[in-house]
Protein backbone atom coordinates (compact mmCIF):
# COMPACT_ATOMS: atom_id res chain seq x y z
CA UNK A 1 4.92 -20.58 2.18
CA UNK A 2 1.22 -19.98 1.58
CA UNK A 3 -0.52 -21.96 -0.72
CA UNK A 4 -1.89 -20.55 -4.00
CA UNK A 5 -5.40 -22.46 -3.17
CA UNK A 6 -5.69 -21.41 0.38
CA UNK A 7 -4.28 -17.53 -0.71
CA UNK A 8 -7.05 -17.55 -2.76
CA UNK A 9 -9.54 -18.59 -0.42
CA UNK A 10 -8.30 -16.24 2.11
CA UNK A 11 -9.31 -13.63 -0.51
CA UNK A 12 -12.89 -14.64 -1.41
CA UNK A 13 -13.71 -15.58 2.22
CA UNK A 14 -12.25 -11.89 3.31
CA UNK A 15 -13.76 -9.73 0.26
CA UNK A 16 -10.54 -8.23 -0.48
CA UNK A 17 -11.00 -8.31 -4.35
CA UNK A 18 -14.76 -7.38 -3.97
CA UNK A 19 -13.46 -4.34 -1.29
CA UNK A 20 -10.89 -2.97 -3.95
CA UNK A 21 -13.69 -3.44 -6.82
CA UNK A 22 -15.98 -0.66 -4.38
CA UNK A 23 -13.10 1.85 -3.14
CA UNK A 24 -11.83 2.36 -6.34
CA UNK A 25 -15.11 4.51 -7.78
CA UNK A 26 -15.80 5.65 -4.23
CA UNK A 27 -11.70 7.01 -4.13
CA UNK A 28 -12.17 7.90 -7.36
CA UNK A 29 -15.84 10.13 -6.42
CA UNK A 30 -14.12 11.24 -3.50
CA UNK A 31 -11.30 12.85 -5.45
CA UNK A 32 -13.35 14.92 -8.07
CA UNK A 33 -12.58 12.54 -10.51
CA UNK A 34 -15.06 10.04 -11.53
CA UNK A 35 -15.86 11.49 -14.47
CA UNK A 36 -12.48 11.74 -15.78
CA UNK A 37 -11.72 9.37 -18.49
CA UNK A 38 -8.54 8.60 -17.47
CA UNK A 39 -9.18 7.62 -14.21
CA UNK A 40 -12.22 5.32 -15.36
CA UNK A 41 -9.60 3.91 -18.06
CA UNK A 42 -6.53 3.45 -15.18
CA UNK A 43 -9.66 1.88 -13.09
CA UNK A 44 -10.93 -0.61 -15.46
CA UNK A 45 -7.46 -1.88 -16.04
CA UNK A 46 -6.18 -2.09 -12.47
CA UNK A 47 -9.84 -4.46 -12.21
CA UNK A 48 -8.58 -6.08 -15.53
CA UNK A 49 -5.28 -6.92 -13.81
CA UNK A 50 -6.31 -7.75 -10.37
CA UNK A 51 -4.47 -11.15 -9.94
CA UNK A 52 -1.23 -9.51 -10.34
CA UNK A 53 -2.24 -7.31 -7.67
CA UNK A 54 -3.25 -10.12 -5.58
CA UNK A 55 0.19 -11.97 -6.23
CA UNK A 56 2.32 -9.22 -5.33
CA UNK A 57 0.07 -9.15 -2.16
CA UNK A 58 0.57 -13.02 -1.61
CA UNK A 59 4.20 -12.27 -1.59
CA UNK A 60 3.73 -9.77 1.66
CA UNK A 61 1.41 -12.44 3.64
CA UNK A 62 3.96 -14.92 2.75
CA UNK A 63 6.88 -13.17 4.38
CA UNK A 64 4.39 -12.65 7.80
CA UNK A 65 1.87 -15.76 7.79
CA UNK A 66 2.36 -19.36 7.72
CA UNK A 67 -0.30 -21.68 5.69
CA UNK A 68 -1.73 -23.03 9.10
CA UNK A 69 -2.10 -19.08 9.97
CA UNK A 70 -3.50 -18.29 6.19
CA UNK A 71 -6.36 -21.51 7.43
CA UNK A 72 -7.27 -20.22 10.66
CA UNK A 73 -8.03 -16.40 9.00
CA UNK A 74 -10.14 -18.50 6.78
CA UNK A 75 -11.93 -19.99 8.93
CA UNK A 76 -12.39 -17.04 10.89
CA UNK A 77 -13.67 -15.42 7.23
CA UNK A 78 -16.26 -17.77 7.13
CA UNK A 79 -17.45 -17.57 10.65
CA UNK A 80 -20.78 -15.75 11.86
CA UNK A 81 -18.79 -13.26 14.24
CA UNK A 82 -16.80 -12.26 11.06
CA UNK A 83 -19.75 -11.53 9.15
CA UNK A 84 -21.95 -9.58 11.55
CA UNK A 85 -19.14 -7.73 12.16
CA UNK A 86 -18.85 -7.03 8.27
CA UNK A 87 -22.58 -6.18 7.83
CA UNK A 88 -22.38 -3.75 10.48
CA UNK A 89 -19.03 -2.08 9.09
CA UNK A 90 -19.74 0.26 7.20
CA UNK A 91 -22.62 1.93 9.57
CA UNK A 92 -19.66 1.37 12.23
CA UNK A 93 -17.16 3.63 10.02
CA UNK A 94 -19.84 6.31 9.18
CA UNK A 95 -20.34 6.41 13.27
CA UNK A 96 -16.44 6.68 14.05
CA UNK A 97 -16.18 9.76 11.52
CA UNK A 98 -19.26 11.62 12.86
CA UNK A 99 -17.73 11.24 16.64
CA UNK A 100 -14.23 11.86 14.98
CA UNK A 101 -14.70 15.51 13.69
CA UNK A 102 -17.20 15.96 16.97
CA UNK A 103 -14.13 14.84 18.85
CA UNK A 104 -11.44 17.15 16.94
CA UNK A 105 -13.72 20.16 16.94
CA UNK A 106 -14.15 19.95 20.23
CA UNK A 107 -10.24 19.87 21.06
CA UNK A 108 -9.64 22.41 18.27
CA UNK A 109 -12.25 25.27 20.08
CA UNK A 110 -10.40 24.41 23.32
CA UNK A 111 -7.25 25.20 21.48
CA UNK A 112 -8.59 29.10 20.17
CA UNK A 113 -11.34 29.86 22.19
């Protein structure tokens, strides 16, 4: 089982609380919604209850990772390779959706032309 200190470190090293804190207006834009009031009042309390979130989600990492696994990931968190490869993310994901729908729109006038 995964230690409650180094669970938590695995989570501030990897930015998952700070990643759910930016998809969640960005899902939320995405959707039509972000002006809704009860989609601003579901996402404030989902960011008011985050640690039960992150407990449920301790559960699942405890029933695949070991603690010496949970260390190494933190480690790996902290290392420069990890957080190049972070900085350069999201430009990486904007890239991958441009040659996506180049990709698919290219197979799909194959298909009917």
């Amino acid at each position: 089982m995964i230690k409650v200190e180094t669970f938590n470190k695995f989570v501030e090293e990897s930015g998952m609380k700070t990643t759910f804190k930016d998809l969640m207006p960005i899902l939320a834009a995405s959707l039509d919604l972000a002006q809704d009031d009860i989609l601003r009042q579901i996402i404030e309390r989902c960011y008011e209850r985050m640690d039960e979130l992150l407990i449920l989600i301790k559960i699942k990492y405890d029933e695949v990772f070991t603690e010496e696994d949970m260390l190494f990931m933190v480690e790996f968190y902290k290392s420069p390779v990890f957080k190049k490869f972070m900085k350069s993310q999201a430009a990486f994901m904007n890239d991958i959706m441009v040659i996506s729908k180049e990709w698919s729109t290219q197979i799909a006038n194959e298909l009917f032309n």
